[in-house]
C-alpha atoms as a PDB file:
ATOM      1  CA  UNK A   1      -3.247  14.985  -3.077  1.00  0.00           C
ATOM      2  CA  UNK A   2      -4.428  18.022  -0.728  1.00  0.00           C
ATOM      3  CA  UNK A   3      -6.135  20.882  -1.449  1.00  0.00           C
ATOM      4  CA  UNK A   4      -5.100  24.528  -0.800  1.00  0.00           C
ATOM      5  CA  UNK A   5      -7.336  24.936   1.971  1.00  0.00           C
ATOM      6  CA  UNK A   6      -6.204  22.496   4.636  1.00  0.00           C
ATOM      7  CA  UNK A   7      -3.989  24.626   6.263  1.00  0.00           C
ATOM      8  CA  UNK A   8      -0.020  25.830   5.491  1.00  0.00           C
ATOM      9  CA  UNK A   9       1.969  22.558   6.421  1.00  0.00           C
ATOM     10  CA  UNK A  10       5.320  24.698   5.013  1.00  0.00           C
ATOM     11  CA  UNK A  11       8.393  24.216   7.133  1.00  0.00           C
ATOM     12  CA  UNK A  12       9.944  26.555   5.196  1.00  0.00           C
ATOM     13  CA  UNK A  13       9.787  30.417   4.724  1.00  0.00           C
ATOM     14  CA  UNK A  14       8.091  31.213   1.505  1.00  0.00           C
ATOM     15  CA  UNK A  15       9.423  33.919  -0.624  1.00  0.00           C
ATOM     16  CA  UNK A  16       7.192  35.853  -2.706  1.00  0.00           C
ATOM     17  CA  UNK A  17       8.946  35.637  -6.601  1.00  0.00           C
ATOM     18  CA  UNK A  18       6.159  36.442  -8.676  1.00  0.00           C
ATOM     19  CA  UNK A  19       8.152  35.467 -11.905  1.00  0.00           C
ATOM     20  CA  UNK A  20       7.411  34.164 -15.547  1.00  0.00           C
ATOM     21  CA  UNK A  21       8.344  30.175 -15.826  1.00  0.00           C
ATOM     22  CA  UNK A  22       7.385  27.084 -17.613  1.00  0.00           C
ATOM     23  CA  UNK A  23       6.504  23.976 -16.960  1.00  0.00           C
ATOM     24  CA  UNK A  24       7.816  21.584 -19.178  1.00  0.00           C
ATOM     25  CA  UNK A  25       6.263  18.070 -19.300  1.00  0.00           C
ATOM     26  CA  UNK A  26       8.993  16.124 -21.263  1.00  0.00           C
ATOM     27  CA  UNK A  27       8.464  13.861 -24.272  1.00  0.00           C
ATOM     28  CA  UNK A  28       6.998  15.681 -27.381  1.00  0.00           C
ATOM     29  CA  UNK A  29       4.285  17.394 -24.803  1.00  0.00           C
ATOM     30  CA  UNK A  30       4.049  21.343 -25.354  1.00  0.00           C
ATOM     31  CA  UNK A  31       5.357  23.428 -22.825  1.00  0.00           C
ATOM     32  CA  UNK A  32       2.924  25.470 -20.741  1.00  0.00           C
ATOM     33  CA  UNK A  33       3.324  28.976 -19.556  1.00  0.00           C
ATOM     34  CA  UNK A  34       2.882  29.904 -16.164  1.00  0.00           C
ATOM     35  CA  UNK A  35       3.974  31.839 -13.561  1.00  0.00           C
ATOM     36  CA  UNK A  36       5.686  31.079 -10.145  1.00  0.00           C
ATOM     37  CA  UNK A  37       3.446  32.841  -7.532  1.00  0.00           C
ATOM     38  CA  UNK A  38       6.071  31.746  -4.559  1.00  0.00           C
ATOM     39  CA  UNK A  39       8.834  29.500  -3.057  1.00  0.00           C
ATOM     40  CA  UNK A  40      10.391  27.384  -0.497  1.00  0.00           C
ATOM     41  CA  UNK A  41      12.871  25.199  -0.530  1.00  0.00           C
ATOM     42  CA  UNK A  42      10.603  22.179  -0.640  1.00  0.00           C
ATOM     43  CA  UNK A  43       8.603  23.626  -3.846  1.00  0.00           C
ATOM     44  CA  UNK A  44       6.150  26.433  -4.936  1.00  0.00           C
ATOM     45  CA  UNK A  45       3.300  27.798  -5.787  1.00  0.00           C
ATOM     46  CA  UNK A  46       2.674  27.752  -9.453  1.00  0.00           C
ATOM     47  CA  UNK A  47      -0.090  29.174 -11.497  1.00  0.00           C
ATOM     48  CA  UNK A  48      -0.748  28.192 -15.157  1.00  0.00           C
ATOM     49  CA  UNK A  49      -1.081  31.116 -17.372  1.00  0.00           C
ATOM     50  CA  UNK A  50      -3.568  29.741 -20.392  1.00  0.00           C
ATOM     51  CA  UNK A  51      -5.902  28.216 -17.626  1.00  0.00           C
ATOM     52  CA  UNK A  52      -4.375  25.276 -18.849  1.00  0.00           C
ATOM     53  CA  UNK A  53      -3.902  22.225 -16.245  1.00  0.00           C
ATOM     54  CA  UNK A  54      -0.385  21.716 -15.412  1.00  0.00           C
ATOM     55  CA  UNK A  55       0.312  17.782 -15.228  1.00  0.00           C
ATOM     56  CA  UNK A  56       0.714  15.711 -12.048  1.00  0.00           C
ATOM     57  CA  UNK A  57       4.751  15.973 -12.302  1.00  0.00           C
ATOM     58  CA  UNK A  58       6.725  18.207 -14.970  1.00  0.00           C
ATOM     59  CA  UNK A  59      10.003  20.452 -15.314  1.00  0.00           C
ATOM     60  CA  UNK A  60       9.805  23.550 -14.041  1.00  0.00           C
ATOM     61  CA  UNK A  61      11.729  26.114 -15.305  1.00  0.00           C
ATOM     62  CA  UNK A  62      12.100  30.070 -14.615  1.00  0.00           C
ATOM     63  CA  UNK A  63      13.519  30.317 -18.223  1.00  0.00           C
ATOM     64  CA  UNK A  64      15.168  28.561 -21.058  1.00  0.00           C
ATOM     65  CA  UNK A  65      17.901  27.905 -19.543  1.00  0.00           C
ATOM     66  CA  UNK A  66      17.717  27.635 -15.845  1.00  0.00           C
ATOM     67  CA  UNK A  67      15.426  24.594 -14.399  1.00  0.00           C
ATOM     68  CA  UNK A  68      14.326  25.201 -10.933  1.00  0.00           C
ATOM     69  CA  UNK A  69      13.786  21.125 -10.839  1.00  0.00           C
ATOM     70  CA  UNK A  70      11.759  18.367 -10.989  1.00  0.00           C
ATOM     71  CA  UNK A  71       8.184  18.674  -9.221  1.00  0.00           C
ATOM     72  CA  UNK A  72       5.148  16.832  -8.606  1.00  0.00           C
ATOM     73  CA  UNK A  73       2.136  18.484  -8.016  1.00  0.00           C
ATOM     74  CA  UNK A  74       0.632  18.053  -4.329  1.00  0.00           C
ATOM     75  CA  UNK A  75      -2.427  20.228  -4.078  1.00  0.00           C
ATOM     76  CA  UNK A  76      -4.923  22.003  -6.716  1.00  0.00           C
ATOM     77  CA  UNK A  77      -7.285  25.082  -6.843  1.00  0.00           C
ATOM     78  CA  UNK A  78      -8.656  27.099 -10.121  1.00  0.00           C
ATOM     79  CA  UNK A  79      -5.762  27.688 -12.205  1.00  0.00           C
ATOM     80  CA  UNK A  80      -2.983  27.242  -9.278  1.00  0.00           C
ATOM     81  CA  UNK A  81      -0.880  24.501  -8.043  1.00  0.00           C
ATOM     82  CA  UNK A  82       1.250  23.463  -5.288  1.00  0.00           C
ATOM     83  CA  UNK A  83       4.051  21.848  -6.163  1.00  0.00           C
ATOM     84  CA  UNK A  84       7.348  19.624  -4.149  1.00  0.00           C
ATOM     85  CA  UNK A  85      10.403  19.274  -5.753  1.00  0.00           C
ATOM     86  CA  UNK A  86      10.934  15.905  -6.144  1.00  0.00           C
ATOM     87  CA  UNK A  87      14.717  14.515  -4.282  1.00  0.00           C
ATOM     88  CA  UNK A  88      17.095  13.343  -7.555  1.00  0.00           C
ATOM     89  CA  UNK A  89      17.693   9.384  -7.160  1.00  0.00           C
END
């Protein structure tokens, strides 16, 4: 796992979205709010909204209906995460 400060390695332009989301851990784990800070198309930037820790890999979703996909977590700092979606087998 990196951490936030080792430099943008994003191929990608990232979009500022700024939107309410939640990241959903499966099983009979809680949900936790958070909040998508920005996006690529390789993943995002993802804050947690209770100061909770957002697990290694969960659902994210921008609503209760629409999942942006499956992600696992590739850098931390404070309440914020970096986040790859993960390629569907």
């Amino acid at each position: 796992m990196h951490s936030a400060d080792e430099g943008d390695r994003r191929v990608g332009k990232r979009s500022k979205v700024n939107v309410p989301a939640w990241a959903d851990p499966g099983g009979v784990l809680p949900v936790i709010d958070c909040r998508i800070i920005d996006i690529t198309k390789d993943g995002a930037r993802v804050s947690a909204a209770s100061g909770r820790e957002l697990p290694d890999m969960f659902q994210l979703r921008a609503d209760s209906t629409r999942v942006i996909g499956a992600v696992e977590v590739i850098w931390r700092q404070a309440n914020q995460v970096g986040v790859r979606f993960r390629q569907k087998a």
